[in-house]
PDB file of N, CA and C in Angstrom:
ATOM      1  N   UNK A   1     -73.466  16.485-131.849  1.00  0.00           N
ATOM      2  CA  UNK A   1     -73.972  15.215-131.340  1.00  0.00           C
ATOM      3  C   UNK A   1     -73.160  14.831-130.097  1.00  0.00           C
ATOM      4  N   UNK A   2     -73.681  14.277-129.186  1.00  0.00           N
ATOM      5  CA  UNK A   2     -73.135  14.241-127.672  1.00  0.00           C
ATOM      6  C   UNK A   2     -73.557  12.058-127.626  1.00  0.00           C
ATOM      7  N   UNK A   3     -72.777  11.664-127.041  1.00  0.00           N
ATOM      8  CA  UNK A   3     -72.840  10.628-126.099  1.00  0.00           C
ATOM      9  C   UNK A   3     -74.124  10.023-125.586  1.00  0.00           C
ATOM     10  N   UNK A   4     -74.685  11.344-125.065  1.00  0.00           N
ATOM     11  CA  UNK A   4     -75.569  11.084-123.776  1.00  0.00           C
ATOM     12  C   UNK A   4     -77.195  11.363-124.854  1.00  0.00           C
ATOM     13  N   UNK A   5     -77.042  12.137-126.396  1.00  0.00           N
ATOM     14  CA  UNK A   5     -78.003  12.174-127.651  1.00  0.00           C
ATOM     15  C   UNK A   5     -78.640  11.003-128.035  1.00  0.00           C
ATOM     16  N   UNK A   6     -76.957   9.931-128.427  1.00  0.00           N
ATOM     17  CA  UNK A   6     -76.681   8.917-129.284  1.00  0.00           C
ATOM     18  C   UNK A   6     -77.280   7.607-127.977  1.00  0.00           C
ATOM     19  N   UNK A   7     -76.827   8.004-127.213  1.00  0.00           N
ATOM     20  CA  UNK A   7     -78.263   6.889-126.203  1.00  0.00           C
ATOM     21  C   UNK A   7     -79.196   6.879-126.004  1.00  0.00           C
ATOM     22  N   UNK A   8     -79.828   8.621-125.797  1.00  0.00           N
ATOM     23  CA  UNK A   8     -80.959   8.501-125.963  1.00  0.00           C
ATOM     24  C   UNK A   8     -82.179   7.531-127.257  1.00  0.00           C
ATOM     25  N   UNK A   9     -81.287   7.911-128.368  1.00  0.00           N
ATOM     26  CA  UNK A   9     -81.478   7.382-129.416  1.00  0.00           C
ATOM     27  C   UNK A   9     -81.717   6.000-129.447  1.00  0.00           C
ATOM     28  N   UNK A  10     -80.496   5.702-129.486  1.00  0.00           N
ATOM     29  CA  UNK A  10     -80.250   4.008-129.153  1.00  0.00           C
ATOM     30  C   UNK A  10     -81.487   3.003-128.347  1.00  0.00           C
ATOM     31  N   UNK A  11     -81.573   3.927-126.867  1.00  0.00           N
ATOM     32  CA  UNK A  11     -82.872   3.517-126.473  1.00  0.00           C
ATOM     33  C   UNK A  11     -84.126   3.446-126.733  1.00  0.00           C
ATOM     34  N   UNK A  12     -84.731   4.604-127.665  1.00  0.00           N
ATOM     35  CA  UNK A  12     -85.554   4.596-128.207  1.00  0.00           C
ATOM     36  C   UNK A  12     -85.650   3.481-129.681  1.00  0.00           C
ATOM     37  N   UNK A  13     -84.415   3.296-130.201  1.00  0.00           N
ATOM     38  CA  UNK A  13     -84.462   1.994-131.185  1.00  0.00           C
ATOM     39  C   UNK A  13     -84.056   0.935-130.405  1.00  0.00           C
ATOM     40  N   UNK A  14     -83.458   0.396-129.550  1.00  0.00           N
ATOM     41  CA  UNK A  14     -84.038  -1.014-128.779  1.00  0.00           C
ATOM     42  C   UNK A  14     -85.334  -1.034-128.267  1.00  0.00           C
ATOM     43  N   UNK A  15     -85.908   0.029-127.808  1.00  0.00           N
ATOM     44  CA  UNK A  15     -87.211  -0.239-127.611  1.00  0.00           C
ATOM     45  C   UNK A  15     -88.511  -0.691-128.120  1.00  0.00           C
ATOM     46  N   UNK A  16     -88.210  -0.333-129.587  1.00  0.00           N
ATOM     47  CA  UNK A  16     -88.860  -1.014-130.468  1.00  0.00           C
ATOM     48  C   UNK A  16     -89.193  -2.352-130.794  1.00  0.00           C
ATOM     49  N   UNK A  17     -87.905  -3.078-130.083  1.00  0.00           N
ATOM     50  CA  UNK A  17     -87.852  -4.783-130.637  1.00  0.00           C
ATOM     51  C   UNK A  17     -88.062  -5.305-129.262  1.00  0.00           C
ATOM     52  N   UNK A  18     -86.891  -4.584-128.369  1.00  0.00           N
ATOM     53  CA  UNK A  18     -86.904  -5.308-127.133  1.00  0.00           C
ATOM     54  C   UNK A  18     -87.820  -4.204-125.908  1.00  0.00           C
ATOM     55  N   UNK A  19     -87.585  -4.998-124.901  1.00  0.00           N
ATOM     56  CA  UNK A  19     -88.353  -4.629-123.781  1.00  0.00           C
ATOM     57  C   UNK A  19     -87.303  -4.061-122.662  1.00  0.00           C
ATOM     58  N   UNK A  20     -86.641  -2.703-123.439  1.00  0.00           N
ATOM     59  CA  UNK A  20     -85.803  -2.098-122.787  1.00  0.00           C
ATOM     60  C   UNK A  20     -86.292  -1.061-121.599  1.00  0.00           C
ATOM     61  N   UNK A  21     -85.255  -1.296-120.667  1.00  0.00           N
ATOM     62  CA  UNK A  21     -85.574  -0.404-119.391  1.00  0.00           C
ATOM     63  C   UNK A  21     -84.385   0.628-119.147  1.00  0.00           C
ATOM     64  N   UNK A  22     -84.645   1.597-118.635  1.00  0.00           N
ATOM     65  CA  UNK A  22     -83.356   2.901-118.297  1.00  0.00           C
ATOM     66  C   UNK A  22     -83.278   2.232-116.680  1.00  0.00           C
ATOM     67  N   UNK A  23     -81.940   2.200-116.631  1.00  0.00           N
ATOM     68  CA  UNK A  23     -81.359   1.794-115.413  1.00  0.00           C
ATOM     69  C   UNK A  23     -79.995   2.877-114.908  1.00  0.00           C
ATOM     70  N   UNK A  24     -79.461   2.242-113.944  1.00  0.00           N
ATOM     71  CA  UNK A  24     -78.072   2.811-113.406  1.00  0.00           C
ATOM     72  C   UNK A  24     -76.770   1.690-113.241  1.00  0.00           C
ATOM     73  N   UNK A  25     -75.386   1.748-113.862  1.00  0.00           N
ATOM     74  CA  UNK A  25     -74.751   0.624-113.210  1.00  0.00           C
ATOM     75  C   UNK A  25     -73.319   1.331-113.299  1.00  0.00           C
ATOM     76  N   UNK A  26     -73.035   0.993-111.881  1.00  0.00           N
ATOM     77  CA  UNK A  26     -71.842   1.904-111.676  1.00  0.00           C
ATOM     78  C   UNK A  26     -72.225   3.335-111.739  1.00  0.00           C
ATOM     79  N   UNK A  27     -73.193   3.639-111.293  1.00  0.00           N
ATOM     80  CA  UNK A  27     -73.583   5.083-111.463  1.00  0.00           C
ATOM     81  C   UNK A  27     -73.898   5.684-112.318  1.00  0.00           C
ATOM     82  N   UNK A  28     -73.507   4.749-113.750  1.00  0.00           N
ATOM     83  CA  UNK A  28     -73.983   5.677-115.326  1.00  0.00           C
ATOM     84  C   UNK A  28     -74.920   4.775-115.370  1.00  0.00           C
ATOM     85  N   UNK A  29     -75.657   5.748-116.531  1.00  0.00           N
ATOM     86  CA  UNK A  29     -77.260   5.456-117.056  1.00  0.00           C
ATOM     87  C   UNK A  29     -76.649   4.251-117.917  1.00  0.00           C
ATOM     88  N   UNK A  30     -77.443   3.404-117.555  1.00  0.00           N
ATOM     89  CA  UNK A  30     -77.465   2.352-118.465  1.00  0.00           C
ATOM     90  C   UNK A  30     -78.804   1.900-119.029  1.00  0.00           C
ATOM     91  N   UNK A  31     -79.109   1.042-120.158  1.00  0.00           N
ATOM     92  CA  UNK A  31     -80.110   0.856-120.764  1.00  0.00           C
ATOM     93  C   UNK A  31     -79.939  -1.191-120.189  1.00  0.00           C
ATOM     94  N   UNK A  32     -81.512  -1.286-119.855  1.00  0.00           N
ATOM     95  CA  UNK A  32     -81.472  -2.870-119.549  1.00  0.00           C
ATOM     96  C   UNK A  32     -82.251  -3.852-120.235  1.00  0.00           C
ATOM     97  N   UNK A  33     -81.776  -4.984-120.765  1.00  0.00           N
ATOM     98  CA  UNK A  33     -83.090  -6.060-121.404  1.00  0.00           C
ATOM     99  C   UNK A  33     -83.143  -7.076-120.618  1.00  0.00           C
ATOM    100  N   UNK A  34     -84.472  -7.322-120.867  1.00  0.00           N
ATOM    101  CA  UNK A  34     -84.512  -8.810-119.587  1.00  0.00           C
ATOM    102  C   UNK A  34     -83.993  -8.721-118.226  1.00  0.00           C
ATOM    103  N   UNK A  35     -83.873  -7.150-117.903  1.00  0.00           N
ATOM    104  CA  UNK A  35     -83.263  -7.061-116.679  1.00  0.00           C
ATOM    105  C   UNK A  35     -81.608  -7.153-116.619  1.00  0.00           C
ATOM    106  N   UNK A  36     -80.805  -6.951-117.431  1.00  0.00           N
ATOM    107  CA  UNK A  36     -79.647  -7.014-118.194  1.00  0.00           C
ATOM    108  C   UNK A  36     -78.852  -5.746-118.503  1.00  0.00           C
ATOM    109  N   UNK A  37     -77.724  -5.257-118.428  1.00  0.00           N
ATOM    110  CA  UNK A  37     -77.319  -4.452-118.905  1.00  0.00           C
ATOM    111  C   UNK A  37     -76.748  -4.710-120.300  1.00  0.00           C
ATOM    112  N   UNK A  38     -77.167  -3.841-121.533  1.00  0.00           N
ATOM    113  CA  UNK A  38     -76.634  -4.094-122.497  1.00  0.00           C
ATOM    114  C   UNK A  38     -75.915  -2.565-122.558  1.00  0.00           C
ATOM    115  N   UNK A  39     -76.015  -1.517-122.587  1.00  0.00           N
ATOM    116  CA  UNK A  39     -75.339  -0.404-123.146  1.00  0.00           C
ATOM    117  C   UNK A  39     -75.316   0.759-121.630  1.00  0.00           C
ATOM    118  N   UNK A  40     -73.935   1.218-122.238  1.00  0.00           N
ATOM    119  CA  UNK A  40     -73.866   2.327-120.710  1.00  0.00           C
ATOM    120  C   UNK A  40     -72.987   3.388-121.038  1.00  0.00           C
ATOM    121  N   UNK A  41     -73.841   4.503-120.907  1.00  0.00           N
ATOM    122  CA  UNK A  41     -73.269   5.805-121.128  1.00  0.00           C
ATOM    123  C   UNK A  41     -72.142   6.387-120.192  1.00  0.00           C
ATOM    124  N   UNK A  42     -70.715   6.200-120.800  1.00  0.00           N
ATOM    125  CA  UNK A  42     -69.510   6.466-119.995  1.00  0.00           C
ATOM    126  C   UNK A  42     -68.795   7.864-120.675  1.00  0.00           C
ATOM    127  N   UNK A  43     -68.549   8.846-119.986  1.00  0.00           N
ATOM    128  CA  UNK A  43     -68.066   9.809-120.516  1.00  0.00           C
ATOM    129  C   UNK A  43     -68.376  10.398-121.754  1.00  0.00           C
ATOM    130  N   UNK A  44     -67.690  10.544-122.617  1.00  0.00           N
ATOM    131  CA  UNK A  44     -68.109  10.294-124.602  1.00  0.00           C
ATOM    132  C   UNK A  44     -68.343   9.563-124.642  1.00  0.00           C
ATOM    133  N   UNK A  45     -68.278   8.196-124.503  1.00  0.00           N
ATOM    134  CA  UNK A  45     -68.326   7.125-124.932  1.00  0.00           C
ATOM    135  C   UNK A  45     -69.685   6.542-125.034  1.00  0.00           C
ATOM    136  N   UNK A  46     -70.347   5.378-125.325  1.00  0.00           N
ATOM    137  CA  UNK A  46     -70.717   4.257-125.288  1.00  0.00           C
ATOM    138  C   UNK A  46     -70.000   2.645-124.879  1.00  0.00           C
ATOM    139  N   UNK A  47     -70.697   2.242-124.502  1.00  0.00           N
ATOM    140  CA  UNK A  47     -70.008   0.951-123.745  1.00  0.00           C
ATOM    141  C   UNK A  47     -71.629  -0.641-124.230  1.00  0.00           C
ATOM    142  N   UNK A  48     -70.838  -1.138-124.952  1.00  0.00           N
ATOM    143  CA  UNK A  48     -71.543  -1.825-125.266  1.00  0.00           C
ATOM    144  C   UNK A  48     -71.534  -3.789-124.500  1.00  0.00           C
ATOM    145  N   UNK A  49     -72.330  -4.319-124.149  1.00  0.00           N
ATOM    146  CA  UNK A  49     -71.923  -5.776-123.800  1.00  0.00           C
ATOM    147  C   UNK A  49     -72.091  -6.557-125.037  1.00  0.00           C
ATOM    148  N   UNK A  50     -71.274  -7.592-125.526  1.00  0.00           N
ATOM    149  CA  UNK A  50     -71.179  -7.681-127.002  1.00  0.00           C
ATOM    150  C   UNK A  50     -70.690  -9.422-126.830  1.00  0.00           C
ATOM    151  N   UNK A  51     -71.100 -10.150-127.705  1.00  0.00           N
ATOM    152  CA  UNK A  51     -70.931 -11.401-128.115  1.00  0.00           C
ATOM    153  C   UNK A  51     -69.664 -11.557-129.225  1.00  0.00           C
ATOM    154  N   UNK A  52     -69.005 -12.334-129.412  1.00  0.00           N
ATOM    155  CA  UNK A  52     -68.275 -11.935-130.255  1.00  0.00           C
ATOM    156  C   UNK A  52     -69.098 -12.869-131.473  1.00  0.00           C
ATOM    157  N   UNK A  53     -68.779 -12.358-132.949  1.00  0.00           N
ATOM    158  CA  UNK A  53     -67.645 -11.772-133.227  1.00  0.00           C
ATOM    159  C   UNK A  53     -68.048 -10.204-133.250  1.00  0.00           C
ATOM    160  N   UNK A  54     -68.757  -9.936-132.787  1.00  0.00           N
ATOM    161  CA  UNK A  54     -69.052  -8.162-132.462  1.00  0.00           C
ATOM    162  C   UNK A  54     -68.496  -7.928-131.523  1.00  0.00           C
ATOM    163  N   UNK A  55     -67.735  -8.403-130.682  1.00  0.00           N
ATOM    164  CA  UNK A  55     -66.610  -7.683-130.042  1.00  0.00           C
ATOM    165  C   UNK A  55     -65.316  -7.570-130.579  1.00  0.00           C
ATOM    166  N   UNK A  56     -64.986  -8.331-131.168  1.00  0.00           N
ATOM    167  CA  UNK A  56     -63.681  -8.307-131.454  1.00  0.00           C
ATOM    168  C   UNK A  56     -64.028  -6.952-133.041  1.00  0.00           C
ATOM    169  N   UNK A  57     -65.281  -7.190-133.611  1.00  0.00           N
ATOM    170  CA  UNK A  57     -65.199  -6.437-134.618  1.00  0.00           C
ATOM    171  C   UNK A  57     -65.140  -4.970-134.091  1.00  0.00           C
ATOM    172  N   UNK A  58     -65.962  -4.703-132.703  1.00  0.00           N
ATOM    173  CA  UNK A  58     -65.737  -3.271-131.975  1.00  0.00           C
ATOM    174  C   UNK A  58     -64.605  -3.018-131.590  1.00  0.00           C
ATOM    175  N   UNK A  59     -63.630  -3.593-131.224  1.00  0.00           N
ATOM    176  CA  UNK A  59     -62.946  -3.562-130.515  1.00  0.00           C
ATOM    177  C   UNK A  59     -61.700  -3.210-132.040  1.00  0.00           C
ATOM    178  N   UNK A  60     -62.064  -3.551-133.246  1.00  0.00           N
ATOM    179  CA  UNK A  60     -61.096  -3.636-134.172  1.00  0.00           C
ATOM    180  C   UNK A  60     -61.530  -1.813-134.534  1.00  0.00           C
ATOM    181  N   UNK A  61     -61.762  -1.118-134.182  1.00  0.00           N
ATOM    182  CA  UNK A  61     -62.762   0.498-134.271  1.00  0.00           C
ATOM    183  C   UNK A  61     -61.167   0.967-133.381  1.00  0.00           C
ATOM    184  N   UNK A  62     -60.922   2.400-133.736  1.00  0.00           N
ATOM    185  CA  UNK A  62     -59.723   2.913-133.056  1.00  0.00           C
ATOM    186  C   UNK A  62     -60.400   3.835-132.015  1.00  0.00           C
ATOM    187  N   UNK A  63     -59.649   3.409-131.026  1.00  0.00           N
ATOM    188  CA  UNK A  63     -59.732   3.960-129.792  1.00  0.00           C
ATOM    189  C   UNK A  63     -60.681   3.363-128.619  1.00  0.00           C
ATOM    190  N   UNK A  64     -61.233   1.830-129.259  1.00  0.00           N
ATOM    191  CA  UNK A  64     -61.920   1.463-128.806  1.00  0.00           C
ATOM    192  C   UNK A  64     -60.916   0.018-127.617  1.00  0.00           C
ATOM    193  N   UNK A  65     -61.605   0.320-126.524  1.00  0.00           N
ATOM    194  CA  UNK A  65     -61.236  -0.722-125.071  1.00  0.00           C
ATOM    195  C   UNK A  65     -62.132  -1.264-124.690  1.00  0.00           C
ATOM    196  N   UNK A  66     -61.889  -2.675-123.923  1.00  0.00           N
ATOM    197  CA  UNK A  66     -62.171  -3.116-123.201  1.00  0.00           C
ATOM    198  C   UNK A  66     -62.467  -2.292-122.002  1.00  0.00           C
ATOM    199  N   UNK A  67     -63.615  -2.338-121.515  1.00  0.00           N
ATOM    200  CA  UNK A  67     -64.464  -1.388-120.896  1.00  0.00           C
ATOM    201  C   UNK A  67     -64.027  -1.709-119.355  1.00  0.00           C
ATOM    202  N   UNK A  68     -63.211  -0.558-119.162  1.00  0.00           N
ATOM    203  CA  UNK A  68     -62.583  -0.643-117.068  1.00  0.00           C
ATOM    204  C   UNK A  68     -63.125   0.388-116.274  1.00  0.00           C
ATOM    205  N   UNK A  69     -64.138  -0.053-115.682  1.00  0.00           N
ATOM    206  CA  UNK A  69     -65.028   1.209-115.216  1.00  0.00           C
ATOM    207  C   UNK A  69     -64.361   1.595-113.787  1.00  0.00           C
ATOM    208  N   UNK A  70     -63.694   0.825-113.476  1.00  0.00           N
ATOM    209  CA  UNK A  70     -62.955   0.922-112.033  1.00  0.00           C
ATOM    210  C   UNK A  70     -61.314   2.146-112.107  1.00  0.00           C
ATOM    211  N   UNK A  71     -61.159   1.442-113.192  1.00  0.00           N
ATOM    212  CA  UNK A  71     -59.979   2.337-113.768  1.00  0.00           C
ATOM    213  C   UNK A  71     -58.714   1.889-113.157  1.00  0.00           C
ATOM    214  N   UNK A  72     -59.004   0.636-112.485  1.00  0.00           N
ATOM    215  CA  UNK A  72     -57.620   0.114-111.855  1.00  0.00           C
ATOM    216  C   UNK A  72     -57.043  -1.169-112.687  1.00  0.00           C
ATOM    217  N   UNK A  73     -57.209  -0.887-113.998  1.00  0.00           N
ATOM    218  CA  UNK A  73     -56.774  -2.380-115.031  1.00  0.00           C
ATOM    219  C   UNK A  73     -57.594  -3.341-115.259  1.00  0.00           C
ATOM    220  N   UNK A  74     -58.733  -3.167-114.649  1.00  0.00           N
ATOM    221  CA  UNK A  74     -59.439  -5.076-114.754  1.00  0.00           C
ATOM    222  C   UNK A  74     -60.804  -4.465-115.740  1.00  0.00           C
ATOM    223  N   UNK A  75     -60.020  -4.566-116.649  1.00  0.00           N
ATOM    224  CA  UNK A  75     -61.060  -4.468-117.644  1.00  0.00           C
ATOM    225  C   UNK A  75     -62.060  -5.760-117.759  1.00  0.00           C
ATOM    226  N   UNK A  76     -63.464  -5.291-117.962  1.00  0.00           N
ATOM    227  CA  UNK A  76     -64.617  -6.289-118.310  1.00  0.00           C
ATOM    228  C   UNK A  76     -64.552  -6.715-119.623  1.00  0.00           C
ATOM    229  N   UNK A  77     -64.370  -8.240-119.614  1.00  0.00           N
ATOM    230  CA  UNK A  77     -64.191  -8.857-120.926  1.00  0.00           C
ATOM    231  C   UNK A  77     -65.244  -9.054-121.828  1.00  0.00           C
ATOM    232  N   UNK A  78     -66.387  -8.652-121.847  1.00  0.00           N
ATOM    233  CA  UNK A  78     -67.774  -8.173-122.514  1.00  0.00           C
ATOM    234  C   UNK A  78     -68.144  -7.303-123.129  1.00  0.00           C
ATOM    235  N   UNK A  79     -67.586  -6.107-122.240  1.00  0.00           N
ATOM    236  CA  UNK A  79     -67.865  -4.953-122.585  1.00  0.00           C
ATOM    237  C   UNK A  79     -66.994  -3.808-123.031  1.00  0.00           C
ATOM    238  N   UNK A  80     -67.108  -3.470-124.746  1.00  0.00           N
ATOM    239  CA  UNK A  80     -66.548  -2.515-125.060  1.00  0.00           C
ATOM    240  C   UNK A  80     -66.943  -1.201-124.989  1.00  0.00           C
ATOM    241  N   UNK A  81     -65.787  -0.625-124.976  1.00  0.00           N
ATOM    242  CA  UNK A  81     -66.214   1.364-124.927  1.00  0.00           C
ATOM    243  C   UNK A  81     -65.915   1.894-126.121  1.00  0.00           C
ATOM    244  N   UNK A  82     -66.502   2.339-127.297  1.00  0.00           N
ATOM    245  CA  UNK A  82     -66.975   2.832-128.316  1.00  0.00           C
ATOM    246  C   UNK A  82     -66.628   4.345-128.193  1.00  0.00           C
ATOM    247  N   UNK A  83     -65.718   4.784-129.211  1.00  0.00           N
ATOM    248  CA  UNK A  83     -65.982   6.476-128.749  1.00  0.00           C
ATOM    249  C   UNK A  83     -66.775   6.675-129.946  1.00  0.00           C
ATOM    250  N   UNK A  84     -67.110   8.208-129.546  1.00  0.00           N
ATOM    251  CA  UNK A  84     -68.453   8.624-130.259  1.00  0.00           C
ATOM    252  C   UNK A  84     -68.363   8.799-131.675  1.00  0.00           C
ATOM    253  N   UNK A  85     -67.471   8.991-132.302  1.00  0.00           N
ATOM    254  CA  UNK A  85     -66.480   8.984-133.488  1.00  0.00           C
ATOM    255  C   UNK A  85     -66.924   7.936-134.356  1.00  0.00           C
ATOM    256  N   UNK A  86     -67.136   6.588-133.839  1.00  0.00           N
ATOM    257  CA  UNK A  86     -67.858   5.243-134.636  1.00  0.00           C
ATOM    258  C   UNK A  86     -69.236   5.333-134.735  1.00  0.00           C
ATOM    259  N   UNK A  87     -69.834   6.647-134.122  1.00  0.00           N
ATOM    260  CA  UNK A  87     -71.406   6.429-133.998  1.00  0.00           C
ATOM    261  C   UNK A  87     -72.001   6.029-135.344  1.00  0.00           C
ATOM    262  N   UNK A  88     -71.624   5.887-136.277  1.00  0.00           N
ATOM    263  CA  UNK A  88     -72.214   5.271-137.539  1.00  0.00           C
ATOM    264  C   UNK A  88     -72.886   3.510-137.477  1.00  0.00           C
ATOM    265  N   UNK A  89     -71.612   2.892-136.423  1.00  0.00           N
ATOM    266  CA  UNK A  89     -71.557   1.919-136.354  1.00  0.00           C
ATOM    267  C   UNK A  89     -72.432   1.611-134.830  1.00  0.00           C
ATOM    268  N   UNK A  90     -73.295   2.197-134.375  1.00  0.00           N
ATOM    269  CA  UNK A  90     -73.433   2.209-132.780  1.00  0.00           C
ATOM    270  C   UNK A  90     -75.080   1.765-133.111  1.00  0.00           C
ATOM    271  N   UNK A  91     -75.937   1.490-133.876  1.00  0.00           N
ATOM    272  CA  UNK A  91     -77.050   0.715-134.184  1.00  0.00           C
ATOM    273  C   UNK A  91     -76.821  -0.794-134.073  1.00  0.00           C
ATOM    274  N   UNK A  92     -75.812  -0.822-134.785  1.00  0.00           N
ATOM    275  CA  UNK A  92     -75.588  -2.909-135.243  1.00  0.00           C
ATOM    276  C   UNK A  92     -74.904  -2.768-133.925  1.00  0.00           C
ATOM    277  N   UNK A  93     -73.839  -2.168-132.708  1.00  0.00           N
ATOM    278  CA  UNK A  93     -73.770  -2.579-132.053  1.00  0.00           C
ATOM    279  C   UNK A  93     -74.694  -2.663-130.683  1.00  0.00           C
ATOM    280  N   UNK A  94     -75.772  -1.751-130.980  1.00  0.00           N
ATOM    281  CA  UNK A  94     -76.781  -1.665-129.912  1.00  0.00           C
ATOM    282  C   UNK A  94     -77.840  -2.740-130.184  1.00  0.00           C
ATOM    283  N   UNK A  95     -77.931  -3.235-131.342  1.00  0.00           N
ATOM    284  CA  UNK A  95     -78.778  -4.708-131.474  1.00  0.00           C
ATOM    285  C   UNK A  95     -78.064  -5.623-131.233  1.00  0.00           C
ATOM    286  N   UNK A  96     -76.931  -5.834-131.504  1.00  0.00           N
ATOM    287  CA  UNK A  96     -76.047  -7.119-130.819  1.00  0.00           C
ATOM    288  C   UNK A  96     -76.554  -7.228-129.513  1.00  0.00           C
ATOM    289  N   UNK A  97     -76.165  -6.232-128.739  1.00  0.00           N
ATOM    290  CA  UNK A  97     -76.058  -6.315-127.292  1.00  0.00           C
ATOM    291  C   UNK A  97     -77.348  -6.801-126.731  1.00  0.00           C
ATOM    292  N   UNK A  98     -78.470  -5.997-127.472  1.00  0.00           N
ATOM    293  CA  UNK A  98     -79.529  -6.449-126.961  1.00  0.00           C
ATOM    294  C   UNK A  98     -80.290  -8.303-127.029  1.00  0.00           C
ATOM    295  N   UNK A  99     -79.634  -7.998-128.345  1.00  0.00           N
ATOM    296  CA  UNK A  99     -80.511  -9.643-129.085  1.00  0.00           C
ATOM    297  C   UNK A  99     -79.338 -10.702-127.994  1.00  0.00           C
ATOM    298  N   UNK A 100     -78.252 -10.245-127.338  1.00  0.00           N
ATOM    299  CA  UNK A 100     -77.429 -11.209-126.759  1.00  0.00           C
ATOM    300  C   UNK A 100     -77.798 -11.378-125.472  1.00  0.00           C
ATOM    301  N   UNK A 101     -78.559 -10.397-124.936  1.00  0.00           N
ATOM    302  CA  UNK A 101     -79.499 -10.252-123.698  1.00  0.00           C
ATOM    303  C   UNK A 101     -80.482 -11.047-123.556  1.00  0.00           C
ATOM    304  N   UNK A 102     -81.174 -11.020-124.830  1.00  0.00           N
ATOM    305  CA  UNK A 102     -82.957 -11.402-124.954  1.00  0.00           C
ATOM    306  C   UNK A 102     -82.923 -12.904-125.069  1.00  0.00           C
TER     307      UNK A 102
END
């Protein structure tokens, strides 16, 4: 199972509820609602935009950051990076993101 599988996926189950679009941000594929970025395929990872308390609960997942796509410290306070390792947990966080969009 790859990263870039587990989004495909993902997109195909937000699509179901919401009115998701395949986009680009920062150069990775990202998935959009309402014109929104909710999820973005970074390396292994997943990167989710998250409301709390689903951030802090992602963020309580090991190995999981505050999402710094720049890589110079300024992490985005929204968005966590998920490694692929939690994919069990990467449904409830791909409906958060979305229903926090919509």
């Amino acid at each position: 199972m790859t990263a870039e599988i587990e989004y495909e996926r993902l997109f195909e189950l937000i699509s179901q509820t919401h009115a998701g679009k395949s986009a680009q941000m920062f150069g990775k594929k990202c998935l959009k609602v309402n014109g929104k970025a909710v999820i973005v395929l970074f390396k292994d990872c997943l990167v989710f935009k998250l409301p709390e308390p689903y951030r802090k609960k992602a963020l309580s997942l090991s190995e999981s950051v505050l999402w710094d796509p720049s890589g110079k410290n300024r992490p985005m306070k929204e968005w966590v990076q998920v490694c692929l390792k939690h994919r069990e947990k990467f449904n409830d966080l791909a409906l958060a993101a979305a229903n926090y969009m919509s």
